[in-house]
N, C-alpha and C. Protein backbone atom coordinates (compact mmCIF):
# COMPACT_ATOMS: atom_id res chain seq x y z
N UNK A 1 149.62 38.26 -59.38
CA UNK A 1 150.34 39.20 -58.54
C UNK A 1 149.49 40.42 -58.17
N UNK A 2 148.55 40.56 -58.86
CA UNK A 2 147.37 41.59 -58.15
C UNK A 2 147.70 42.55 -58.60
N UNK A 3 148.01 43.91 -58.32
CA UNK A 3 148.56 45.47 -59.05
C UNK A 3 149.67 45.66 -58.90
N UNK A 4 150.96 44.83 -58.44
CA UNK A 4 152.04 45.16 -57.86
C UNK A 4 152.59 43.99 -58.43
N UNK A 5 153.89 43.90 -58.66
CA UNK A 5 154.75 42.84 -59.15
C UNK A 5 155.46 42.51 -57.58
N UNK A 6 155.24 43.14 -56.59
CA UNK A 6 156.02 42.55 -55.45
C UNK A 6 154.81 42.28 -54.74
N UNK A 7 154.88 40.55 -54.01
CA UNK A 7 153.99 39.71 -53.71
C UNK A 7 154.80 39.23 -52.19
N UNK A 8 154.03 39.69 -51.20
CA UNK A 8 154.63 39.26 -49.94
C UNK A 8 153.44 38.89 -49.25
N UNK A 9 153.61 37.45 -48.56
CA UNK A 9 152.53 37.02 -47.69
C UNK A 9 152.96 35.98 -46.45
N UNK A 10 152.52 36.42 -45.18
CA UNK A 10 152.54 35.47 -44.30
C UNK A 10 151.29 34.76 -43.31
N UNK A 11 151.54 34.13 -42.96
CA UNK A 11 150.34 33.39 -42.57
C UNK A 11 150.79 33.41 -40.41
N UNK A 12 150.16 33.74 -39.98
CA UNK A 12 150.25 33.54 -38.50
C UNK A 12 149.71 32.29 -37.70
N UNK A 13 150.98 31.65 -37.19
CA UNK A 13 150.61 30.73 -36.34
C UNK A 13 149.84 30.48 -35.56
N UNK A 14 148.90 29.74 -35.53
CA UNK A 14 147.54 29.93 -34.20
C UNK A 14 148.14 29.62 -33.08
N UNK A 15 148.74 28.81 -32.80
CA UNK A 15 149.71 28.69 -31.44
C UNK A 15 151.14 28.66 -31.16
N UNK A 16 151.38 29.98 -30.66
CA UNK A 16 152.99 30.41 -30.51
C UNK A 16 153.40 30.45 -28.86
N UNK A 17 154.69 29.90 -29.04
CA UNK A 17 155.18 29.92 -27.88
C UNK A 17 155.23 31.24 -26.82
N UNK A 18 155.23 31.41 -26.16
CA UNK A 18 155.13 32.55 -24.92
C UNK A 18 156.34 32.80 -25.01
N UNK A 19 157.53 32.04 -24.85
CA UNK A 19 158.74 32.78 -24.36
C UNK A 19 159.93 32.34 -25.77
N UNK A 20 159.30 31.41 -26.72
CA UNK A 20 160.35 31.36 -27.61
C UNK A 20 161.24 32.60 -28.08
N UNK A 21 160.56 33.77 -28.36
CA UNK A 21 161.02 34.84 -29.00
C UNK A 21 162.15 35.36 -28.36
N UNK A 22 161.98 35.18 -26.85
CA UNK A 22 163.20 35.56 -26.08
C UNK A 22 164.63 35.00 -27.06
N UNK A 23 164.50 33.90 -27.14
CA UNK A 23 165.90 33.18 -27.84
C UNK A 23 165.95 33.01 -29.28
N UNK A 24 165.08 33.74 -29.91
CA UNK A 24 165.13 33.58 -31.13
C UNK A 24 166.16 34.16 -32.07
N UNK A 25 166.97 34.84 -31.41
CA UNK A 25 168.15 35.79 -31.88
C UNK A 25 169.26 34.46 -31.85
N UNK A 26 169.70 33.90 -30.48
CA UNK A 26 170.45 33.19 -30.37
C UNK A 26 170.33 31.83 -31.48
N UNK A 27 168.66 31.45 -31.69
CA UNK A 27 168.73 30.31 -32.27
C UNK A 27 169.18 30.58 -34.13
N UNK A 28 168.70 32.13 -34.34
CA UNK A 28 169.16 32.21 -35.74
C UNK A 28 170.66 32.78 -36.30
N UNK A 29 171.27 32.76 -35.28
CA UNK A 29 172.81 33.05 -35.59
C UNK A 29 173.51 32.49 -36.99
N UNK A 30 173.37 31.13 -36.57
CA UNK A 30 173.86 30.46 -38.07
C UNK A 30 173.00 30.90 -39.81
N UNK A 31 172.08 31.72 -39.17
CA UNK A 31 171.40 32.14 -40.48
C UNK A 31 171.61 33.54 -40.38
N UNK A 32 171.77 34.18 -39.81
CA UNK A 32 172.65 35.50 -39.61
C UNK A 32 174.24 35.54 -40.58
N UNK A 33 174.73 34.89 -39.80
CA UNK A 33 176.30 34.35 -40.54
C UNK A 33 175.96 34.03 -42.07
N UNK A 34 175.22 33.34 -42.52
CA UNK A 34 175.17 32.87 -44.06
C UNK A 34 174.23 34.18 -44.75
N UNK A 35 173.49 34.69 -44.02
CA UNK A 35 172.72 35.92 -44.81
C UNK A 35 173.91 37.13 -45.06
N UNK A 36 174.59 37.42 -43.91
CA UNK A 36 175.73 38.52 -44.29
C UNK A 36 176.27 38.40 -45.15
N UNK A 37 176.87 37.25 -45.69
CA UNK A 37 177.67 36.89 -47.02
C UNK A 37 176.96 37.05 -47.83
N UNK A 38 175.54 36.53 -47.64
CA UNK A 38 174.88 36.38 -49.10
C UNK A 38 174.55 38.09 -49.54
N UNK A 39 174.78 39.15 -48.38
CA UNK A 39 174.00 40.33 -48.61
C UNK A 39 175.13 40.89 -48.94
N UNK A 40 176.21 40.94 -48.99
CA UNK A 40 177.06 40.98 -49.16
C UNK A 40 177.37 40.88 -51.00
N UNK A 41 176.74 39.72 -51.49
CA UNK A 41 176.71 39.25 -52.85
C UNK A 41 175.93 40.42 -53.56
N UNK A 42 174.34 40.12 -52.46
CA UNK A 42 173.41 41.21 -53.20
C UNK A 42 174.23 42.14 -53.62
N UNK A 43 174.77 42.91 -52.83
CA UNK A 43 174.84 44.69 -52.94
C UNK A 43 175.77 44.05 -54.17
N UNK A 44 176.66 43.67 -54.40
CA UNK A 44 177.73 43.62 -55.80
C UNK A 44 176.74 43.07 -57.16
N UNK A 45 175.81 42.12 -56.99
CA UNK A 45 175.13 41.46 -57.76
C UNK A 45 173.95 42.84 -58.29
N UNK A 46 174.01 43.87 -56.95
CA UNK A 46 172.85 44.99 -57.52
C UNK A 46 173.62 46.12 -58.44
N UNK A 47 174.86 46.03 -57.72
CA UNK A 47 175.35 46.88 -59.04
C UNK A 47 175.81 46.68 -59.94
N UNK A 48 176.46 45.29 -60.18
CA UNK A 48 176.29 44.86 -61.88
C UNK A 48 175.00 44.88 -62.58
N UNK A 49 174.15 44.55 -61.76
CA UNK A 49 172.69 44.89 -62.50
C UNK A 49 172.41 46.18 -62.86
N UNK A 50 172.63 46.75 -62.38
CA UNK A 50 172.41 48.45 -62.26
C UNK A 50 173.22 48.81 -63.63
N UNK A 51 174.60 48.52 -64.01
CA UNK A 51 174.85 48.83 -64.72
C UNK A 51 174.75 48.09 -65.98
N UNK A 52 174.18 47.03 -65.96
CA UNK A 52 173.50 46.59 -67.15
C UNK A 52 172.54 47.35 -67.38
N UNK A 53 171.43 47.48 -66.59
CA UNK A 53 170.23 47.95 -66.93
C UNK A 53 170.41 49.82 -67.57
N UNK A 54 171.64 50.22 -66.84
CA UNK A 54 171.82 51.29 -67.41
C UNK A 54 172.05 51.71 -69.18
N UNK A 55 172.23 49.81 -69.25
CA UNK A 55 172.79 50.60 -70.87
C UNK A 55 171.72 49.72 -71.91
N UNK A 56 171.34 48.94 -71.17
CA UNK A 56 170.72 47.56 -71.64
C UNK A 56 169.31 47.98 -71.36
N UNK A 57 168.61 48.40 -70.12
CA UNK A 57 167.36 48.37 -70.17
C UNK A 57 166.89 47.09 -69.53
N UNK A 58 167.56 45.96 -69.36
CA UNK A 58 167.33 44.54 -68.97
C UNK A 58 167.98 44.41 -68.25
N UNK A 59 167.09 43.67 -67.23
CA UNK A 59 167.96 43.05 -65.47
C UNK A 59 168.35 41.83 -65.43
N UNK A 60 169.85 41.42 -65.62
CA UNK A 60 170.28 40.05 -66.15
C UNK A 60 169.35 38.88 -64.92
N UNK A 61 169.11 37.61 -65.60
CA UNK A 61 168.10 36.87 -65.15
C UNK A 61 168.14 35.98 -64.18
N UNK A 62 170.14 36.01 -64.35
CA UNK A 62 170.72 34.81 -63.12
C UNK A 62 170.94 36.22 -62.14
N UNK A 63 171.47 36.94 -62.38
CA UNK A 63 171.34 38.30 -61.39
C UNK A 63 170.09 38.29 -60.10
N UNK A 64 169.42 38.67 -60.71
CA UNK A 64 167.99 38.29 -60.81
C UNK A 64 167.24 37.50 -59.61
N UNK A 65 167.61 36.33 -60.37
CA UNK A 65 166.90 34.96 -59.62
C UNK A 65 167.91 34.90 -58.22
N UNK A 66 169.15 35.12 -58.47
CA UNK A 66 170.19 35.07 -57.33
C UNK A 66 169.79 36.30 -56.11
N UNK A 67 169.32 37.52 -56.45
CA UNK A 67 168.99 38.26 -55.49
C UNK A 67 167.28 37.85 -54.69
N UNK A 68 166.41 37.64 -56.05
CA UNK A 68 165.10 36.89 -55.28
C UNK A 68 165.11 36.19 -54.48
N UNK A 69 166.36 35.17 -54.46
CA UNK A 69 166.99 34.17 -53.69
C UNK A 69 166.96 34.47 -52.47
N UNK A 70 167.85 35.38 -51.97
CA UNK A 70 168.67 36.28 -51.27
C UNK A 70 167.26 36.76 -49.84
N UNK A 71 166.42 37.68 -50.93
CA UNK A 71 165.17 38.47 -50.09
C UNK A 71 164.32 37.03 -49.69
N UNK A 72 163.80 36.05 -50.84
CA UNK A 72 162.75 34.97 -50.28
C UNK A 72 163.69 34.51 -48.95
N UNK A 73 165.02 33.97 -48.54
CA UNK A 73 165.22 33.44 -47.44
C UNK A 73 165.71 34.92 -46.08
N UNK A 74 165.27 35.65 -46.83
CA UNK A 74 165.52 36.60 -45.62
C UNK A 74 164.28 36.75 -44.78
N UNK A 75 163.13 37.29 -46.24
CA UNK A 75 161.75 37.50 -45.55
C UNK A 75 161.53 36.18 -44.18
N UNK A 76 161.71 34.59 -44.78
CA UNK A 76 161.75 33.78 -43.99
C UNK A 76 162.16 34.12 -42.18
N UNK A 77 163.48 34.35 -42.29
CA UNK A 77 163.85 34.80 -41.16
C UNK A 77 163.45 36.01 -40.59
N UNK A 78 162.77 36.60 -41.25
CA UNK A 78 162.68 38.35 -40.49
C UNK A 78 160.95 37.40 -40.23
N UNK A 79 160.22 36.91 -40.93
CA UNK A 79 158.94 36.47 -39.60
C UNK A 79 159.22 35.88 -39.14
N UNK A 80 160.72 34.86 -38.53
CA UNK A 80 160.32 34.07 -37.84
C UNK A 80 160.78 34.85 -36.78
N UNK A 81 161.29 35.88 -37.39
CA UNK A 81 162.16 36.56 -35.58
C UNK A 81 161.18 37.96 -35.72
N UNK A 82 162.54 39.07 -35.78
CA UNK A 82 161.35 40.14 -35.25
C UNK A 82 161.41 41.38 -35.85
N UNK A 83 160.69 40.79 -36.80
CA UNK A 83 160.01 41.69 -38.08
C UNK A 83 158.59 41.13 -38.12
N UNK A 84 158.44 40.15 -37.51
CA UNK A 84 156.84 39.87 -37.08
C UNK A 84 156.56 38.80 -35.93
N UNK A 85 157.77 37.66 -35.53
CA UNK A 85 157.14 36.94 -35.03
C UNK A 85 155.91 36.14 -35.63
N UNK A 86 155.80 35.68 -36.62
CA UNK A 86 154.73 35.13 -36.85
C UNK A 86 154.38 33.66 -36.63
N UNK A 87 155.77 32.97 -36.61
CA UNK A 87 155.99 31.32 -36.56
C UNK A 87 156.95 31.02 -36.07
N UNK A 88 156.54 29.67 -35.21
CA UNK A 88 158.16 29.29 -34.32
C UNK A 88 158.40 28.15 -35.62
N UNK A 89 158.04 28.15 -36.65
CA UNK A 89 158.79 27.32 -37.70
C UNK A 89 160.36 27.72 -38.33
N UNK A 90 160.79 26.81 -37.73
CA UNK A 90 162.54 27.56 -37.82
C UNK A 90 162.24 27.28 -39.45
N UNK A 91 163.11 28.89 -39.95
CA UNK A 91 163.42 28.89 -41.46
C UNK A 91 164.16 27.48 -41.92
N UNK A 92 163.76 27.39 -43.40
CA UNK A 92 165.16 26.22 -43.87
C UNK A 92 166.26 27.37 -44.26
N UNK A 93 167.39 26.92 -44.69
CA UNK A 93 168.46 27.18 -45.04
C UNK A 93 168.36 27.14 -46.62
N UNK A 94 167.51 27.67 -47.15
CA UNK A 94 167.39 27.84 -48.85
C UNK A 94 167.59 29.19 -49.25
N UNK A 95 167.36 29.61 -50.64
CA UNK A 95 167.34 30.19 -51.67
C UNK A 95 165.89 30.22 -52.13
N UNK A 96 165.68 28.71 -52.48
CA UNK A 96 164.51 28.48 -53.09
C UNK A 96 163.08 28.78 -52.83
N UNK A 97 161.86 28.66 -53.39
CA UNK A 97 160.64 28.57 -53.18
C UNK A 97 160.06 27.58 -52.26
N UNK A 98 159.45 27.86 -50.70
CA UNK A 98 159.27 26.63 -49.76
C UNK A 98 157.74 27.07 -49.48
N UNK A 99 157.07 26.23 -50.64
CA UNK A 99 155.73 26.82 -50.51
C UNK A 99 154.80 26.63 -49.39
N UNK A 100 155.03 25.32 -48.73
CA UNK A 100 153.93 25.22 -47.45
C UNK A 100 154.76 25.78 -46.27
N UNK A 101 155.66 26.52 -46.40
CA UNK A 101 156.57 27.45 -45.29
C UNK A 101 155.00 28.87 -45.17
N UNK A 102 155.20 29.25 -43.54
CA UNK A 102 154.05 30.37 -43.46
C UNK A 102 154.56 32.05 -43.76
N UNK A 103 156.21 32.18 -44.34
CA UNK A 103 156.12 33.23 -44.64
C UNK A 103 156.64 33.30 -46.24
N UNK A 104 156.09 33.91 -47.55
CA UNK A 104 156.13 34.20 -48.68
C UNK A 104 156.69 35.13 -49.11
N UNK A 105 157.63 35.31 -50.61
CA UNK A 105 157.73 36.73 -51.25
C UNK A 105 157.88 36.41 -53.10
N UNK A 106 157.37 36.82 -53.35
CA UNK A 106 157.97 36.62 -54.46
C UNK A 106 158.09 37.95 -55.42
N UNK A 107 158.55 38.15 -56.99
CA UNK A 107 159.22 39.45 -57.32
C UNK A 107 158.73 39.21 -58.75
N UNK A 108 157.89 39.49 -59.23
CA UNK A 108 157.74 39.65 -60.53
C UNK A 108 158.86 39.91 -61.79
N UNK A 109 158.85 38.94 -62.58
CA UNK A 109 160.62 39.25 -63.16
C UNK A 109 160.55 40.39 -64.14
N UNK A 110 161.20 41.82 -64.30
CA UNK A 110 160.66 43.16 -65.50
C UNK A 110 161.53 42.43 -66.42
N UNK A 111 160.70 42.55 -67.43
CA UNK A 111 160.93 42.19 -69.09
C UNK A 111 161.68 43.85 -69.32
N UNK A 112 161.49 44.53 -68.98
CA UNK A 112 161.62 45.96 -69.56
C UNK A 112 162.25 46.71 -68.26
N UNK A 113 163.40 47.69 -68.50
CA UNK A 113 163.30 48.56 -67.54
C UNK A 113 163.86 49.89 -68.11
N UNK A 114 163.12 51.00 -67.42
CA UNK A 114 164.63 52.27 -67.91
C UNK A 114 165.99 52.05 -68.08
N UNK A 115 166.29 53.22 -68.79
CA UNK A 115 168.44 52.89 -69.04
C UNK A 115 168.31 54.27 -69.42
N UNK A 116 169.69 54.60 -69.11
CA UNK A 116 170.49 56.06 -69.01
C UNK A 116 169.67 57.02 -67.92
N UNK A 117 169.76 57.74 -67.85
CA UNK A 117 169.56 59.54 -67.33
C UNK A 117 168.04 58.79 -66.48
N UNK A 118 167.27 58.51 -67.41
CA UNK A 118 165.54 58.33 -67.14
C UNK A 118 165.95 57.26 -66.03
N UNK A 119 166.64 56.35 -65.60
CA UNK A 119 166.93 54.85 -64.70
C UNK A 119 167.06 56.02 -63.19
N UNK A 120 168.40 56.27 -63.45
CA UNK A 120 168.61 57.36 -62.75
C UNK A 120 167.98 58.03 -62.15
N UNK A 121 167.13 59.32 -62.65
CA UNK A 121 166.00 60.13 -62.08
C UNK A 121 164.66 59.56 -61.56
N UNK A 122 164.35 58.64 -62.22
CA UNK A 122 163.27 57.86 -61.86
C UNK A 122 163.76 57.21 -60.31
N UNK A 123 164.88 56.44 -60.32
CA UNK A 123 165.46 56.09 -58.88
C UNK A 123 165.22 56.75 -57.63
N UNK A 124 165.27 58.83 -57.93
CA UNK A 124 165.76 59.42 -57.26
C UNK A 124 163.91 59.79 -56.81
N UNK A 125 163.21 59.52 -57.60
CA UNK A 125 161.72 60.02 -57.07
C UNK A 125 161.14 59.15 -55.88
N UNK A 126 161.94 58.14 -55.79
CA UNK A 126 162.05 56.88 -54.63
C UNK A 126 162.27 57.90 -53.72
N UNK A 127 162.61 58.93 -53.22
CA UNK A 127 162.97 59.34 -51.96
C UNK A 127 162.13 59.57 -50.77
N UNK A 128 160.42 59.73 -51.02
CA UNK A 128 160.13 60.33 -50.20
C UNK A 128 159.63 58.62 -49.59
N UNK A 129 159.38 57.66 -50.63
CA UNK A 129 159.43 56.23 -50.00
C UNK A 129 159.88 55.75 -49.27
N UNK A 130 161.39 55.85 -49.85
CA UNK A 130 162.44 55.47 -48.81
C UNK A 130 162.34 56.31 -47.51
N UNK A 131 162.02 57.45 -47.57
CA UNK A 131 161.84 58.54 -46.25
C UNK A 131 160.69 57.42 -45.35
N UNK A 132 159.45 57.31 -45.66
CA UNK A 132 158.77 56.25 -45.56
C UNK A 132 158.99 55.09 -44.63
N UNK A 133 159.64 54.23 -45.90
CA UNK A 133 160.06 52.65 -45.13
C UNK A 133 161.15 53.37 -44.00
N UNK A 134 161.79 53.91 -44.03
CA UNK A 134 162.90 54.30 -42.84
C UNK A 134 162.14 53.99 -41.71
N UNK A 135 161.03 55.50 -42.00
CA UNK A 135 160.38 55.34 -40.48
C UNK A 135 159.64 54.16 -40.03
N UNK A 136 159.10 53.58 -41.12
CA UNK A 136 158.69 52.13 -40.19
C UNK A 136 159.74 51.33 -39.72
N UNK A 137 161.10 51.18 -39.99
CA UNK A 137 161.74 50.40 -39.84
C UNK A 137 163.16 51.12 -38.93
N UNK A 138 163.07 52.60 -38.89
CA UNK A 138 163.75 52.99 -37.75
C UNK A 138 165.08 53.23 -38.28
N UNK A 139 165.15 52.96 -39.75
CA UNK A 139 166.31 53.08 -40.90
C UNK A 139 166.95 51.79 -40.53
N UNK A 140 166.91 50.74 -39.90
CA UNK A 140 167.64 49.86 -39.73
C UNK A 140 167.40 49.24 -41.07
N UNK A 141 168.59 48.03 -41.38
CA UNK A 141 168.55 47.24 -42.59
C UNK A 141 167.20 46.18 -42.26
N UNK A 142 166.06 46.25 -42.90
CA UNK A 142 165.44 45.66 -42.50
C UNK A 142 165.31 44.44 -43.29
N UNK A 143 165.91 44.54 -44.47
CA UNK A 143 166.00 42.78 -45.24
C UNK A 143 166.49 41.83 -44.27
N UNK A 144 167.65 42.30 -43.53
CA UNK A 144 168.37 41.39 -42.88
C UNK A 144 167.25 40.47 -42.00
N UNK A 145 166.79 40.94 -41.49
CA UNK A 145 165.63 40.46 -40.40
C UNK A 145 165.96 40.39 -39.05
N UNK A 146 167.18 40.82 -38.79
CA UNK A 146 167.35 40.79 -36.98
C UNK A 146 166.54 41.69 -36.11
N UNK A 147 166.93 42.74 -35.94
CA UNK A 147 166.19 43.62 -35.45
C UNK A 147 165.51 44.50 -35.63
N UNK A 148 164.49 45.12 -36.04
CA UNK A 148 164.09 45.85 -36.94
C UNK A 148 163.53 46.91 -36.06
N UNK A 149 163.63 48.36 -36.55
CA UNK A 149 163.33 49.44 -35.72
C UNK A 149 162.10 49.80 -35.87
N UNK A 150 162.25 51.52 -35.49
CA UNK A 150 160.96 52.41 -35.91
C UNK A 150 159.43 51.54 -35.96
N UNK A 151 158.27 51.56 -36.19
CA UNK A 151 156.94 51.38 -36.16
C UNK A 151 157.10 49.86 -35.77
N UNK A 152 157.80 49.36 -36.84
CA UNK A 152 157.79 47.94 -36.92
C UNK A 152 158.09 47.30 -35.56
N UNK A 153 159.21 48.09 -35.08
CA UNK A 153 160.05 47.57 -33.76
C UNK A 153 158.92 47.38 -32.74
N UNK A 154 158.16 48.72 -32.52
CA UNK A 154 157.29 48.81 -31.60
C UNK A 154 156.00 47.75 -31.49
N UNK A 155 155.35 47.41 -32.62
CA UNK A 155 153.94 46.67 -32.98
C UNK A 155 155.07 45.03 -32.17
N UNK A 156 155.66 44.91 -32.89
CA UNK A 156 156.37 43.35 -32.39
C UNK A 156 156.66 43.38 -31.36
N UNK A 157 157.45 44.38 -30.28
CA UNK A 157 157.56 44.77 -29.06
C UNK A 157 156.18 44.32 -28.12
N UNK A 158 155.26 45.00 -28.56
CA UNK A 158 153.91 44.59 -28.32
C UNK A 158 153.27 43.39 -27.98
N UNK A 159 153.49 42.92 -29.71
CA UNK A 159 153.08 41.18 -29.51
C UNK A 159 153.71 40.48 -28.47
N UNK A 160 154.93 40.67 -28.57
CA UNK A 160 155.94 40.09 -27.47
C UNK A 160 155.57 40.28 -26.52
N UNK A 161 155.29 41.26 -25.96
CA UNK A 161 154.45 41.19 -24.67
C UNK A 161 153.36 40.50 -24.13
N UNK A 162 152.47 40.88 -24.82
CA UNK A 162 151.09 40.19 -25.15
C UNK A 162 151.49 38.83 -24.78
N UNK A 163 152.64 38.12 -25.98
CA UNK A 163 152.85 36.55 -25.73
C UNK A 163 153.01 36.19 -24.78
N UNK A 164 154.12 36.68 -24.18
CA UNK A 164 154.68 36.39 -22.91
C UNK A 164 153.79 36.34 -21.47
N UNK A 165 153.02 37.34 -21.67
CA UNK A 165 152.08 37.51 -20.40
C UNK A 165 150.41 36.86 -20.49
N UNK A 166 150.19 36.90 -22.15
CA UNK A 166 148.75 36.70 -22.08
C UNK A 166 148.89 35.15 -23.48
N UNK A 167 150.01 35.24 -23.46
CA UNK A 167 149.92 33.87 -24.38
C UNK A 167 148.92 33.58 -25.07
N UNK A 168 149.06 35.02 -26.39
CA UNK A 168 148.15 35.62 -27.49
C UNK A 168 148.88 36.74 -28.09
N UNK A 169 148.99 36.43 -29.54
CA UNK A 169 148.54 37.46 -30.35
C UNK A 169 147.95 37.94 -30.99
N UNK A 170 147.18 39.02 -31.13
CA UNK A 170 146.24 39.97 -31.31
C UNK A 170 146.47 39.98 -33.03
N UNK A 171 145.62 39.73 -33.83
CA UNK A 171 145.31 39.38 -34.95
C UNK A 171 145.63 40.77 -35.96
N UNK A 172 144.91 41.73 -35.07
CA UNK A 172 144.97 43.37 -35.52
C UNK A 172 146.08 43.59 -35.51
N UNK A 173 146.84 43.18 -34.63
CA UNK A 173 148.28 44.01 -34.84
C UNK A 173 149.16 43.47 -35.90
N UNK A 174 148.85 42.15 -35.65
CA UNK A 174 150.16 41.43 -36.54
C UNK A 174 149.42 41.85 -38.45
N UNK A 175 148.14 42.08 -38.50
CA UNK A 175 147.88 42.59 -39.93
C UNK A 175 148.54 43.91 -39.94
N UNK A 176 148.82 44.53 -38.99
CA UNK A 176 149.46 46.06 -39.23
C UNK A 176 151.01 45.65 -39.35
N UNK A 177 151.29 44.77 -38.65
CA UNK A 177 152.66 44.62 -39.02
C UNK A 177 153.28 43.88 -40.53
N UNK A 178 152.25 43.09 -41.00
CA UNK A 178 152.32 42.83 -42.34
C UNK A 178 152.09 44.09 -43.34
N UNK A 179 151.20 44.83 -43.06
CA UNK A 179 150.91 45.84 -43.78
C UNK A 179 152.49 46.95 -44.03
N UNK A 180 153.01 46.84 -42.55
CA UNK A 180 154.27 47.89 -42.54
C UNK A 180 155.51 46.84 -43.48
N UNK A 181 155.47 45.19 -43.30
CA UNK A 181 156.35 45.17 -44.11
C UNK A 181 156.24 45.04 -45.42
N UNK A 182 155.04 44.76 -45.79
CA UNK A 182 154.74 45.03 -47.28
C UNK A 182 155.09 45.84 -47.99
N UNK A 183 154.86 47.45 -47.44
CA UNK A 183 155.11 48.42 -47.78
C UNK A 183 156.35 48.78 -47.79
N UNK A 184 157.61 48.29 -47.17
CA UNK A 184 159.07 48.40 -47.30
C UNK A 184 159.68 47.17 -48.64
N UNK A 185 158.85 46.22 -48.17
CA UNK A 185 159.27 45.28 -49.37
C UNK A 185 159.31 45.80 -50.48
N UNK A 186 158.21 46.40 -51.15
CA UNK A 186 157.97 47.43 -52.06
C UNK A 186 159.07 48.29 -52.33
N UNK A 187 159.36 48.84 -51.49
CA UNK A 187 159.73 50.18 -51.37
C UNK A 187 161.33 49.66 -51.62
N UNK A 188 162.25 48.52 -50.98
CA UNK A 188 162.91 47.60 -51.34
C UNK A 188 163.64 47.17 -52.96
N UNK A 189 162.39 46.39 -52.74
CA UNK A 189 162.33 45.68 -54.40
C UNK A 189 162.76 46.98 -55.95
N UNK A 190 162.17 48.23 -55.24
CA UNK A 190 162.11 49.19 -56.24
C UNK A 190 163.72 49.74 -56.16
N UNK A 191 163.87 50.35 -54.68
CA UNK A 191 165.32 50.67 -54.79
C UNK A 191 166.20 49.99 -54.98
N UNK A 192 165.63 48.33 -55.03
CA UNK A 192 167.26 47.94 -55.84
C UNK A 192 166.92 47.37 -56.90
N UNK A 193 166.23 47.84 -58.01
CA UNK A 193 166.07 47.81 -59.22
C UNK A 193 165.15 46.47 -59.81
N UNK A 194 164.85 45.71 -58.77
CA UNK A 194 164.02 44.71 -59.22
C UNK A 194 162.67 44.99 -59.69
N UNK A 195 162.23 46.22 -59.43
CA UNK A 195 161.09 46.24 -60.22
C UNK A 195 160.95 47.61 -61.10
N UNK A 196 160.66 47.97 -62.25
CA UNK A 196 160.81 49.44 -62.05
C UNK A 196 159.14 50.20 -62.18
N UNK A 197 158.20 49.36 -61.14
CA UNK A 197 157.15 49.88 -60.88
C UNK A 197 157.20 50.60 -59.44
N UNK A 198 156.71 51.82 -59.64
CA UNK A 198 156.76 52.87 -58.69
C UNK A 198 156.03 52.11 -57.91
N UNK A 199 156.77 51.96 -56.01
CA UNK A 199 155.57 51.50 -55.07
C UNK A 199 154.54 52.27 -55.11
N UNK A 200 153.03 51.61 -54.49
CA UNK A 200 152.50 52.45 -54.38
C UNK A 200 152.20 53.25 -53.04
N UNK A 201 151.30 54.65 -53.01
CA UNK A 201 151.39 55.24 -51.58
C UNK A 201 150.13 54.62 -50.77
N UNK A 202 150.22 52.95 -50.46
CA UNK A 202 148.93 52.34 -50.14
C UNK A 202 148.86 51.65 -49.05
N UNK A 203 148.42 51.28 -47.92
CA UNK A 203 148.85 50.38 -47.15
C UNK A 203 147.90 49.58 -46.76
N UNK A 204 148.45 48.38 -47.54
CA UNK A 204 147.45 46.67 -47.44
C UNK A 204 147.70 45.87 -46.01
N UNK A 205 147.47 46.18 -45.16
CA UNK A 205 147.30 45.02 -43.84
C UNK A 205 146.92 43.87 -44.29
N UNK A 206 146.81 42.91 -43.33
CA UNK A 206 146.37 41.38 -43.78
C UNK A 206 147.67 40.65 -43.86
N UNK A 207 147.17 39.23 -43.83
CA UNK A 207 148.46 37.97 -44.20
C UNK A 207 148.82 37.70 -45.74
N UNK A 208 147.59 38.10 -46.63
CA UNK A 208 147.99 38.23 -48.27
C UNK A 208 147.93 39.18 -48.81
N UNK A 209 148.68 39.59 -49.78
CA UNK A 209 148.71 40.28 -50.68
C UNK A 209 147.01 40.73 -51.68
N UNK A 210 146.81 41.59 -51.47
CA UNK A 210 145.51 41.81 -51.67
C UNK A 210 145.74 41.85 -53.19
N UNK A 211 144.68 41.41 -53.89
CA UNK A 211 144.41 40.81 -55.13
C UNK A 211 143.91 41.84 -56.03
N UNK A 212 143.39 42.87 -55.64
CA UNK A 212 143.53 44.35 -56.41
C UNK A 212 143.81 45.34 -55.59
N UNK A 213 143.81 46.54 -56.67
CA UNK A 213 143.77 47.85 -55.84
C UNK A 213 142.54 48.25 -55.07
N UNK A 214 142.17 48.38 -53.48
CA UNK A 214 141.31 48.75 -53.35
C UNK A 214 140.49 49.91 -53.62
């Protein structure tokens, strides 16, 4: 997992459609509909966790695996639409680990976490992060993967263009756009208690997860 227990990677399609993206909203509806419910689960599944960990120190494991669940088939859908555009490979309909799929996440499981007062305050030093991921993402919910605002909105806006007219995307950008969602994933993973390693203030571009700290 390199210096970070949160591991996000996608891989970019060498040949993407020009105008798919136009309909890519319409084609992921039915995964829209099943993600709301499931996010839906999250937020209840994060605060029973929350209050385990408050007294316990430990993030129950089916908890856990059920929310990893949750983010691995979201990340799916947020590259295939537009949080990057990266692949006209329609998502599957899982939970699970779909390893030769081109977009990745995975969550390092904490053996250990704060409990009482320290869970708490430590949470609250997340703020200027979260200030952060907002602006790349325009404060929109960006797990969901539909539309995604702020920095992010714009770089994909871009590609989209690019596709459409020059049927290409520009390699540079889409590493900046991995780089911006990396850095929310992070930022993510931490505010809802899945990791209790402080993101860091770093920003890794590229399709993988860089393998140390540079």
């Amino acid at each position: 997992m390199g210096d970070t227990p949160v591991r996000l990677d996608g891989d970019l399609e060498p040949q993407l459609s020009r105008w798919l993206w136009l309909v890519k909203w319409i084609l992921l509806i039915p995964h829209f509909v099943c993600l709301f419910f499931l996010w839906i689960c999250f937020v209840v599944a994060t605060i029973a966790a929350f209050v385990v960990i408050l007294f316990t120190g430990r993030y129950p494991r089916g908890l856990f695996g059920f929310n990893l669940g949750v983010v691995r088939w979201t990340w799916r859908v947020a590259f295939y639409s537009y949080s990057a555009l990266g692949t006209d490979r329609y998502p599957p309909f899982t939970m699970q680990v779909v390893p030769d799929y081109p977009a990745r996440v995975d969550i390092a499981y904490p053996e250990h976490q704060r409990r009482g007062l320290p869970l708490i305050g430590w949470w609250l030093l997340g703020i200027p992060q979260y200030a952060i991921a907002s602006l790349l993402t325009g404060g929109s919910v960006w797990w969901i993967g539909k539309f995604a605002g702020g920095i992010v909105a714009v770089l994909v806006f871009v590609a989209a263009v690019l596709l459409l007219f020059r049927e290409r995307y520009p390699r540079d950008v889409f590493d900046v756009i991995m780089g911006a969602n990396r850095w929310v994933m992070r930022v993510g993973a931490f505010a809802c208690f899945m990791t209790p390693d402080y993101p860091p203030f770093r920003f890794d571009p590229g399709p993988h997860e860089p393998v140390a700290a540079a």
